[in-house]
C-alpha atoms as a PDB file:
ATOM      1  CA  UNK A   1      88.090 128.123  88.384  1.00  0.00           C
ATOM      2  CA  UNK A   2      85.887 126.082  90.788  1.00  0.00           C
ATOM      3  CA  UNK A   3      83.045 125.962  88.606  1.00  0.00           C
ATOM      4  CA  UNK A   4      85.331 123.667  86.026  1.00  0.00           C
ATOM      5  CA  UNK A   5      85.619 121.652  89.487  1.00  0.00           C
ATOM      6  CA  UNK A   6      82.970 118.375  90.278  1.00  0.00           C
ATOM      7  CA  UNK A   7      81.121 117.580  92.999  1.00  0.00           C
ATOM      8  CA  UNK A   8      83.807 114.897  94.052  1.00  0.00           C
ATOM      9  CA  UNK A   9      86.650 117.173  93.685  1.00  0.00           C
ATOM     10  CA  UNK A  10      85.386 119.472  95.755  1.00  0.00           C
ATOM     11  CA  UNK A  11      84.053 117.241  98.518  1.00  0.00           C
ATOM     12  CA  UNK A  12      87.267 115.378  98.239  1.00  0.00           C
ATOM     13  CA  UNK A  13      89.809 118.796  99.040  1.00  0.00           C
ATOM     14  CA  UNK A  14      87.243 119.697 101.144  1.00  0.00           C
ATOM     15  CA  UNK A  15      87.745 116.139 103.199  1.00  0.00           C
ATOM     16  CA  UNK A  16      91.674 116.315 103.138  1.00  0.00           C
ATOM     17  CA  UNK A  17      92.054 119.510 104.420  1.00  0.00           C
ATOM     18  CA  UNK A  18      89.751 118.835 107.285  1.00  0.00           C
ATOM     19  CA  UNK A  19      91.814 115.883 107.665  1.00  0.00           C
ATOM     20  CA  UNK A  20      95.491 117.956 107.755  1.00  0.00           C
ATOM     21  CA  UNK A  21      94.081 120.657 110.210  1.00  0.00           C
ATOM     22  CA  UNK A  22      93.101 117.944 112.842  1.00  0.00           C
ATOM     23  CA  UNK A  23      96.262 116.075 112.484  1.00  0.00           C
ATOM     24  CA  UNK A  24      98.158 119.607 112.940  1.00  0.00           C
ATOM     25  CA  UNK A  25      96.436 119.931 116.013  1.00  0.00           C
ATOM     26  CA  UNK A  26      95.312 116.908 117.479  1.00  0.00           C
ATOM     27  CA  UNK A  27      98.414 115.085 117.203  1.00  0.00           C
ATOM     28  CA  UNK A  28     101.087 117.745 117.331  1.00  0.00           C
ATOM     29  CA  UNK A  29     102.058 117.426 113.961  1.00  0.00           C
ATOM     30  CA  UNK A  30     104.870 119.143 112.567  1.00  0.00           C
ATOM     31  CA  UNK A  31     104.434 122.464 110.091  1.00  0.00           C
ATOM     32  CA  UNK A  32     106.126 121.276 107.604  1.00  0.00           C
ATOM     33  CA  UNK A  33     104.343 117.937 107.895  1.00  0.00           C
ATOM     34  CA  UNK A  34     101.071 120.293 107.281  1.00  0.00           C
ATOM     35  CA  UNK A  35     102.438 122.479 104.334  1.00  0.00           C
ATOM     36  CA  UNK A  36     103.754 119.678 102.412  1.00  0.00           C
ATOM     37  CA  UNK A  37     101.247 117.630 102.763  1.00  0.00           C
ATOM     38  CA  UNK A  38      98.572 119.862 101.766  1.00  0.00           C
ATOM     39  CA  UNK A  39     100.079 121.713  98.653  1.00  0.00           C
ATOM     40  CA  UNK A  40     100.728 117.906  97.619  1.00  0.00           C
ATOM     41  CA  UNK A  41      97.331 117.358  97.562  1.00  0.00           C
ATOM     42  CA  UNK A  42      96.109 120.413  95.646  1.00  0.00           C
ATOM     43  CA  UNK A  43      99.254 119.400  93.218  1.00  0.00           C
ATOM     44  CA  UNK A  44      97.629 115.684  92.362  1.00  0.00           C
ATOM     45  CA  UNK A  45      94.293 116.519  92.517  1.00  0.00           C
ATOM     46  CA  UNK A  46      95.344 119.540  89.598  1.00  0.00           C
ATOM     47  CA  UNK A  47      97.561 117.065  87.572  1.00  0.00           C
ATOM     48  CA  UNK A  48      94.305 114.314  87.771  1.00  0.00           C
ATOM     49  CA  UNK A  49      92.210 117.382  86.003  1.00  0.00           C
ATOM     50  CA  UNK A  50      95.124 117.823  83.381  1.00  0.00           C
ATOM     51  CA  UNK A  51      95.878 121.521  85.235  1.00  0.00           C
ATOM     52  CA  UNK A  52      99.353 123.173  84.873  1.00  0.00           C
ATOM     53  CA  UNK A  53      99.054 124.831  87.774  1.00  0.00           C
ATOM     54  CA  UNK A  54      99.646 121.505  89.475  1.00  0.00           C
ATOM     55  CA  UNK A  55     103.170 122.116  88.744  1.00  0.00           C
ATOM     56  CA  UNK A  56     103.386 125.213  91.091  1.00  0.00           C
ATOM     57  CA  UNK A  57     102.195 123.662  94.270  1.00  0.00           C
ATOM     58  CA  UNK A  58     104.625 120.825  93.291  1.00  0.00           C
ATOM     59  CA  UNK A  59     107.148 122.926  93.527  1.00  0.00           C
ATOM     60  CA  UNK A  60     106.448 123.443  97.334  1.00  0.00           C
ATOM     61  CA  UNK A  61     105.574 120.221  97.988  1.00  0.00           C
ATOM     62  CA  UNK A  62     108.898 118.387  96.536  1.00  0.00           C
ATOM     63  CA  UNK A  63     111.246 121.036  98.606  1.00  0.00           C
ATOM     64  CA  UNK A  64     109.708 120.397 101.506  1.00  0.00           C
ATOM     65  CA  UNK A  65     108.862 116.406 101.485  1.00  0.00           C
ATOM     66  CA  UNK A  66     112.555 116.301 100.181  1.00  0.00           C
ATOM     67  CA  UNK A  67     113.530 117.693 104.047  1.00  0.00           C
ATOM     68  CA  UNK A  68     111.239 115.285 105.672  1.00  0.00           C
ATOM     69  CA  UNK A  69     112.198 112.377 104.270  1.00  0.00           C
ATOM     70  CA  UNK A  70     115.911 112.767 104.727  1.00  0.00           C
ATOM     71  CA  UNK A  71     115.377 113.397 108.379  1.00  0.00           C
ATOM     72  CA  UNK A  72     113.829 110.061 108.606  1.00  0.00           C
ATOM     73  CA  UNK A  73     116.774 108.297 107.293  1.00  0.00           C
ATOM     74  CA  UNK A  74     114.332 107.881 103.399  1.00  0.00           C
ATOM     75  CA  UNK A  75     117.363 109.176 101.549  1.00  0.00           C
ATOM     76  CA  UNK A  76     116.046 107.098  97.964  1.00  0.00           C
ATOM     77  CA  UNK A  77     112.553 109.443  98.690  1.00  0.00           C
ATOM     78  CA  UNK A  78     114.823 112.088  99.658  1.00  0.00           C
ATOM     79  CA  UNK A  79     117.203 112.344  96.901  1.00  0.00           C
ATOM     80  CA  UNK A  80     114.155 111.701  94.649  1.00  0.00           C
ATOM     81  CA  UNK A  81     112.035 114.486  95.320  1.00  0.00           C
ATOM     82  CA  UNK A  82     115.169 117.038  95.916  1.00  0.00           C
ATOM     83  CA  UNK A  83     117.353 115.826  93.257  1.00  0.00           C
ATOM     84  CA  UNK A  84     114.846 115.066  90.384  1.00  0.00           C
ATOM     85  CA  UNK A  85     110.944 115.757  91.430  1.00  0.00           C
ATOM     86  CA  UNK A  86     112.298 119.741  92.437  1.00  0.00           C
ATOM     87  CA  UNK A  87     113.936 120.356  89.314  1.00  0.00           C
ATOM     88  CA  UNK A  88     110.971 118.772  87.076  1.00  0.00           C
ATOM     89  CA  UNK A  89     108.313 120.387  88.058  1.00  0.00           C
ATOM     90  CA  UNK A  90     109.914 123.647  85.742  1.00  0.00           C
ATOM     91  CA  UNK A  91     110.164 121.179  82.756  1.00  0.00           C
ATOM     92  CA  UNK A  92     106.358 119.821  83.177  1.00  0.00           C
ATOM     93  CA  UNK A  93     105.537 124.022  82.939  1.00  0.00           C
ATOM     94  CA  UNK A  94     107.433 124.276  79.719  1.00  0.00           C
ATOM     95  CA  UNK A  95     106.354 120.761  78.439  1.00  0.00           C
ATOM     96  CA  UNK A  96     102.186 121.261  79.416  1.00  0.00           C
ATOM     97  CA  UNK A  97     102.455 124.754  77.933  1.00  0.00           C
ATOM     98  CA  UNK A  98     103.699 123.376  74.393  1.00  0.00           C
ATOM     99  CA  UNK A  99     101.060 120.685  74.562  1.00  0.00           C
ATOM    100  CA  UNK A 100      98.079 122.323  75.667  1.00  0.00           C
ATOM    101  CA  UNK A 101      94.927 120.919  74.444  1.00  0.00           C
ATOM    102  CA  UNK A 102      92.868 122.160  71.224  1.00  0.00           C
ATOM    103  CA  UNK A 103      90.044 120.803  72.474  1.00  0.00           C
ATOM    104  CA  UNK A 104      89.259 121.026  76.325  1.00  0.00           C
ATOM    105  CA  UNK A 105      85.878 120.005  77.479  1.00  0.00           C
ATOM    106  CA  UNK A 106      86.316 120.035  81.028  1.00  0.00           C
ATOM    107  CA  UNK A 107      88.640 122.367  81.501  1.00  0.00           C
ATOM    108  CA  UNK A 108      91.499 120.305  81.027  1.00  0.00           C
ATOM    109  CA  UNK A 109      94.980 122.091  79.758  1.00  0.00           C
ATOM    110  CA  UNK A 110      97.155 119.111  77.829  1.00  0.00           C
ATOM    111  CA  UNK A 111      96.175 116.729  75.507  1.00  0.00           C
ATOM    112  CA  UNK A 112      96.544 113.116  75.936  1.00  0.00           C
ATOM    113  CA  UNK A 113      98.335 110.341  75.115  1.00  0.00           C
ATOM    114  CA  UNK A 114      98.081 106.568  75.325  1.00  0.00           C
ATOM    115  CA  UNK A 115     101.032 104.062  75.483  1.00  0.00           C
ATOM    116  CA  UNK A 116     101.413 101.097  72.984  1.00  0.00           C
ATOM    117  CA  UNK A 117     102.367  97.707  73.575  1.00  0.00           C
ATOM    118  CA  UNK A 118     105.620  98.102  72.985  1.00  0.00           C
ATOM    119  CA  UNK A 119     105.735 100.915  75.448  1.00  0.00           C
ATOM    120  CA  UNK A 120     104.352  98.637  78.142  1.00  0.00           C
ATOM    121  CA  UNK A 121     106.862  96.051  77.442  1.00  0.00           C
ATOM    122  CA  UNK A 122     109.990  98.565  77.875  1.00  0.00           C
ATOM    123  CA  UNK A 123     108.393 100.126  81.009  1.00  0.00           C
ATOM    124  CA  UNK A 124     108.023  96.743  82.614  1.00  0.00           C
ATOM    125  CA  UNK A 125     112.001  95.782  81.690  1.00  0.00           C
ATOM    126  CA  UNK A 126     113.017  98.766  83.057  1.00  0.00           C
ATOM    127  CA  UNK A 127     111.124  98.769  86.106  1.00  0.00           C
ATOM    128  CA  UNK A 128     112.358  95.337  87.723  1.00  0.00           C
ATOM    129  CA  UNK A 129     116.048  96.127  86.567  1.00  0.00           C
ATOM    130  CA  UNK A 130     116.149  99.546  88.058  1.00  0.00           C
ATOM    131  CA  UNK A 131     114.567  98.521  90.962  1.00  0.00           C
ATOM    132  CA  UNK A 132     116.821  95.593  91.756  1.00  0.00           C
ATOM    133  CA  UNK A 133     120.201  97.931  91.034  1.00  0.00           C
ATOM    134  CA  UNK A 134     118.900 101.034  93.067  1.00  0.00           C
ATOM    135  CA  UNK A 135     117.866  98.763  96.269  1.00  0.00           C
ATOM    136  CA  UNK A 136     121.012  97.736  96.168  1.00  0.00           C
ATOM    137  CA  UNK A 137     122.440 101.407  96.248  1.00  0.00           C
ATOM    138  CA  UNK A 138     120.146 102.260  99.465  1.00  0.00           C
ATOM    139  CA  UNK A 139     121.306  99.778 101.139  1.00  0.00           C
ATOM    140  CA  UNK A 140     125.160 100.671 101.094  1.00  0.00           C
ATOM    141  CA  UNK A 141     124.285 104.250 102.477  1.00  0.00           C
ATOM    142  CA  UNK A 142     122.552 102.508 105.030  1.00  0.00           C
ATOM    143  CA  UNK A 143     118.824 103.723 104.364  1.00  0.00           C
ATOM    144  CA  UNK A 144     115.750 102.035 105.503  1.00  0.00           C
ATOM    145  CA  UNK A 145     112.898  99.429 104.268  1.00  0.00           C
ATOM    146  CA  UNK A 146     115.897  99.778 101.092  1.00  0.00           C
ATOM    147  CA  UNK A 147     113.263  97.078  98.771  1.00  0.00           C
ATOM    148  CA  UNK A 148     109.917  99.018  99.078  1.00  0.00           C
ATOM    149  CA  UNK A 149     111.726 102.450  98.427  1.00  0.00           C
ATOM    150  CA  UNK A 150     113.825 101.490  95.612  1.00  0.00           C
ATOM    151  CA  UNK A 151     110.875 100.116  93.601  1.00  0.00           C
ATOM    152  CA  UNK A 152     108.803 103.274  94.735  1.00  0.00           C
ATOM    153  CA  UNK A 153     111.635 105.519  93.811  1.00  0.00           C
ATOM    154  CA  UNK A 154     112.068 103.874  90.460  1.00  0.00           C
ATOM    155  CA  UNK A 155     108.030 103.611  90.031  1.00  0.00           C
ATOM    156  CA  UNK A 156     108.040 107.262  90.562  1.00  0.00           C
ATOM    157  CA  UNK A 157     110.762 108.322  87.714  1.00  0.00           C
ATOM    158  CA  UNK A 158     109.329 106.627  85.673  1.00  0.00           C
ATOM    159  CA  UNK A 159     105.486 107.866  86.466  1.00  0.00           C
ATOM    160  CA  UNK A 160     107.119 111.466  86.379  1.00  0.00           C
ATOM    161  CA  UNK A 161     108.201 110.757  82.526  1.00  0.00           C
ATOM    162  CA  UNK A 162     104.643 109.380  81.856  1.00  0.00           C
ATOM    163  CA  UNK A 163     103.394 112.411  83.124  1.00  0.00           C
ATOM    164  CA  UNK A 164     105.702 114.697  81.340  1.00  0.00           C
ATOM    165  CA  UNK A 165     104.611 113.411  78.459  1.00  0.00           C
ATOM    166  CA  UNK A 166     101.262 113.196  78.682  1.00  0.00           C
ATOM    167  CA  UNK A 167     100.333 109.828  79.123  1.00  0.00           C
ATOM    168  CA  UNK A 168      97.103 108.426  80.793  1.00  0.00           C
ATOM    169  CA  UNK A 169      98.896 105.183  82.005  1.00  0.00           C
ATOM    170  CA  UNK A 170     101.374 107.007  84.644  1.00  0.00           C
ATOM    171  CA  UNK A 171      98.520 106.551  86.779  1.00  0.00           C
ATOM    172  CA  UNK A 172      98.514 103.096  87.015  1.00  0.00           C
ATOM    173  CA  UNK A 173     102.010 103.217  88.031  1.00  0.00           C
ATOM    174  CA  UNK A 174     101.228 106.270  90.293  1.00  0.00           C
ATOM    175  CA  UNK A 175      98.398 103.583  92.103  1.00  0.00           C
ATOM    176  CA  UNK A 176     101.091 101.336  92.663  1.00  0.00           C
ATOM    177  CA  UNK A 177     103.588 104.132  93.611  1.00  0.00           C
ATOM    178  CA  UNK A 178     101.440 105.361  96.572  1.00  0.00           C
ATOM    179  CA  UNK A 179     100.585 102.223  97.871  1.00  0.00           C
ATOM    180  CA  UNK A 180     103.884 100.998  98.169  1.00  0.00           C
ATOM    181  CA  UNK A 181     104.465 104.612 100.097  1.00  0.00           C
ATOM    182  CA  UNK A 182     101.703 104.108 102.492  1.00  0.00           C
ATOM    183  CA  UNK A 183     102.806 100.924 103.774  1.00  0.00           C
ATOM    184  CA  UNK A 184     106.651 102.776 103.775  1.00  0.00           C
ATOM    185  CA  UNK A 185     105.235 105.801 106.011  1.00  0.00           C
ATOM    186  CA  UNK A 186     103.377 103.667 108.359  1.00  0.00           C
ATOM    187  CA  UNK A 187     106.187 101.290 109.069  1.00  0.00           C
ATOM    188  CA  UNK A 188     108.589 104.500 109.365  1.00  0.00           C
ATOM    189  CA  UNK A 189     106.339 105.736 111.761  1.00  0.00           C
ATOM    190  CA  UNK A 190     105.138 103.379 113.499  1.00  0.00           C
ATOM    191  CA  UNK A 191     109.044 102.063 114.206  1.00  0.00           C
ATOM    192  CA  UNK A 192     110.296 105.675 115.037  1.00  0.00           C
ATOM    193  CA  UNK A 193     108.261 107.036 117.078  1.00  0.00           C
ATOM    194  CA  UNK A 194     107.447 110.256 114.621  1.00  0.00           C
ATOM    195  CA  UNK A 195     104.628 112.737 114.873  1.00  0.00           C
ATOM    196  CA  UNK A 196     104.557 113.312 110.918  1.00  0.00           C
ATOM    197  CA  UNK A 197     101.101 111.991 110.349  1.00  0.00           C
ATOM    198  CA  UNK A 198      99.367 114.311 107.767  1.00  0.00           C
ATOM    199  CA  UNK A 199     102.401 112.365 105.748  1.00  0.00           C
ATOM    200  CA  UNK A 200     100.657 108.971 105.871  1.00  0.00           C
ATOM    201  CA  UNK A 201      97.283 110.862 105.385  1.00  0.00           C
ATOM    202  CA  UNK A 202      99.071 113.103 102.391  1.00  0.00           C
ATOM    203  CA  UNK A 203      99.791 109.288 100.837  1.00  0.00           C
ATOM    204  CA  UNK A 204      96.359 107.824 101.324  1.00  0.00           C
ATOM    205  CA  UNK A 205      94.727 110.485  99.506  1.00  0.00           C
ATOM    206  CA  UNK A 206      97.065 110.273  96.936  1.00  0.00           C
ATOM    207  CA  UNK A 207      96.300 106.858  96.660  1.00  0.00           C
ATOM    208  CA  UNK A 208      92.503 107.196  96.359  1.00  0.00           C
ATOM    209  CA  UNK A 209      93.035 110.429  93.742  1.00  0.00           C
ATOM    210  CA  UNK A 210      95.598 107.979  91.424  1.00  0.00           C
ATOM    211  CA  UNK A 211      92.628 105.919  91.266  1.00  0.00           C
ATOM    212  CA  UNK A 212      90.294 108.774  90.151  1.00  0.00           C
ATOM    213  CA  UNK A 213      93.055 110.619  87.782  1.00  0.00           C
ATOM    214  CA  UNK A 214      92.997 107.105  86.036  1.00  0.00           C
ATOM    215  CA  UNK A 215      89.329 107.170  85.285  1.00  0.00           C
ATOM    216  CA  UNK A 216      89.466 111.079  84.550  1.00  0.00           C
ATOM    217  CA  UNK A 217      92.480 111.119  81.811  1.00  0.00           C
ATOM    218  CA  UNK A 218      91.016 107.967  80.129  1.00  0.00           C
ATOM    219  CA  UNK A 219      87.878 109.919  79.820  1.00  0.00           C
ATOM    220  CA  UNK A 220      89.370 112.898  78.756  1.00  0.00           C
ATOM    221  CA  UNK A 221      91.478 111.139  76.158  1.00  0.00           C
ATOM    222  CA  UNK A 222      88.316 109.763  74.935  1.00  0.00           C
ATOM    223  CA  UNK A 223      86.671 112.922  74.947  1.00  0.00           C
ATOM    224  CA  UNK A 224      89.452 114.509  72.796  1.00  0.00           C
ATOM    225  CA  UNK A 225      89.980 111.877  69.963  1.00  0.00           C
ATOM    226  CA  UNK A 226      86.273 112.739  69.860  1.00  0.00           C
ATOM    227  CA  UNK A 227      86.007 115.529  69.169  1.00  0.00           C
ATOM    228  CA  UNK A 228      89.178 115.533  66.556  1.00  0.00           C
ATOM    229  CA  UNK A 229      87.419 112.783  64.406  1.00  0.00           C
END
């Protein structure tokens, strides 16, 4: 399996892991903290390299941040990854399995897809009006920093269908996605009190690897429509 891996994927679990143990340690950070963020690394790193078996460590990952989260008072990050990112990650195995590609040159399992301009246009509609209606929810039940969670939640949904489908431009949304959640962990954090660190870590590398699975599906949708002409 490794030898399908580059040198920057390596390096870059390598890093992250490194990372996790210290924080686990060093800064008395919680278990769960640990577990979740770590299997939600190997799960990104595995969907940027078009791997099904991303789906499996998601599985862990989306139980487990779904606990987190809700104990921070993040019930739209809560209810997203308990109530929709869980339940999903069985679909994406059925889905990737039925649309596995023909021609992998890197070890890739699912073929590729590109969205039109049309697609673009409908994404963008239904991002601000989503975002504006769920923010709104949040902030009846009372949950905090309601603005930069609804339009990550909503971000997120619709990355998840992206992905699902096999499109290469979920990652942009997944770049903006994890950004917004970086700055949403280290104002939680910083204005609680909380030990959960690995979780801002867990976002920062998830960040920089939304970047990279941007480069790598272009590529590999490249490489495919090669290779079919």
């Amino acid at each position: 399996m490794l030898k399908e891996w580059t040198k920057f994927e390596k390096t870059w679990i390598l890093l992250f892991t490194a990372i996790n143990i210290y924080l686990y340690f060093a800064l008395d950070d919680t278990l769960l903290g640990f577990v979740s963020s770590f299997t939600g690394m190997l799960c990104v790193v595995l969907v940027a390299k078009g791997k099904i078996a991303n789906y499996y460590f998601g599985i862990i990952q989306t139980a487990t941040y779904a606990y987190i989260t809700y104990s921070y008072g993040l019930y739209g990050e809560s209810m997203l990854n308990g109530l929709f990112y869980l339940p999903i990650q069985f679909i994406g195995i059925y889905l990737w399995s039925k649309h596995k590609a023909s021609t992998s040159t890197k070890g890739e399992d699912v073929s590729v897809k590109k969205l039109t301009r049309k697609g673009w246009l409908t994404l963008v509609i239904v991002s601000v009006i989503s975002s504006l209606f769920y923010a709104k929810v949040l902030q009846l039940i009372g949950g905090q920093q309601v603005r930069i969670d609804s339009v990550a939640v909503v971000l997120s949904i619709l990355a998840q269908i992206l992905m699902l489908k096999r499109y290469a431009e979920q990652w942009i949304l997944w770049i903006v996605v994890n950004s917004l959640s970086v700055v949403l962990w280290l104002i939680t954090l910083t204005k609680t009190g909380g030990n959960d660190w690995s979780m801002l870590v867990m976002w920062v590398a998830y960040l920089v690897n939304s970047v990279y699975g941007y480069i790598n599906w272009i590529k590999m949708s490249k490489e495919q429509e090669e290779v079919q002409q």
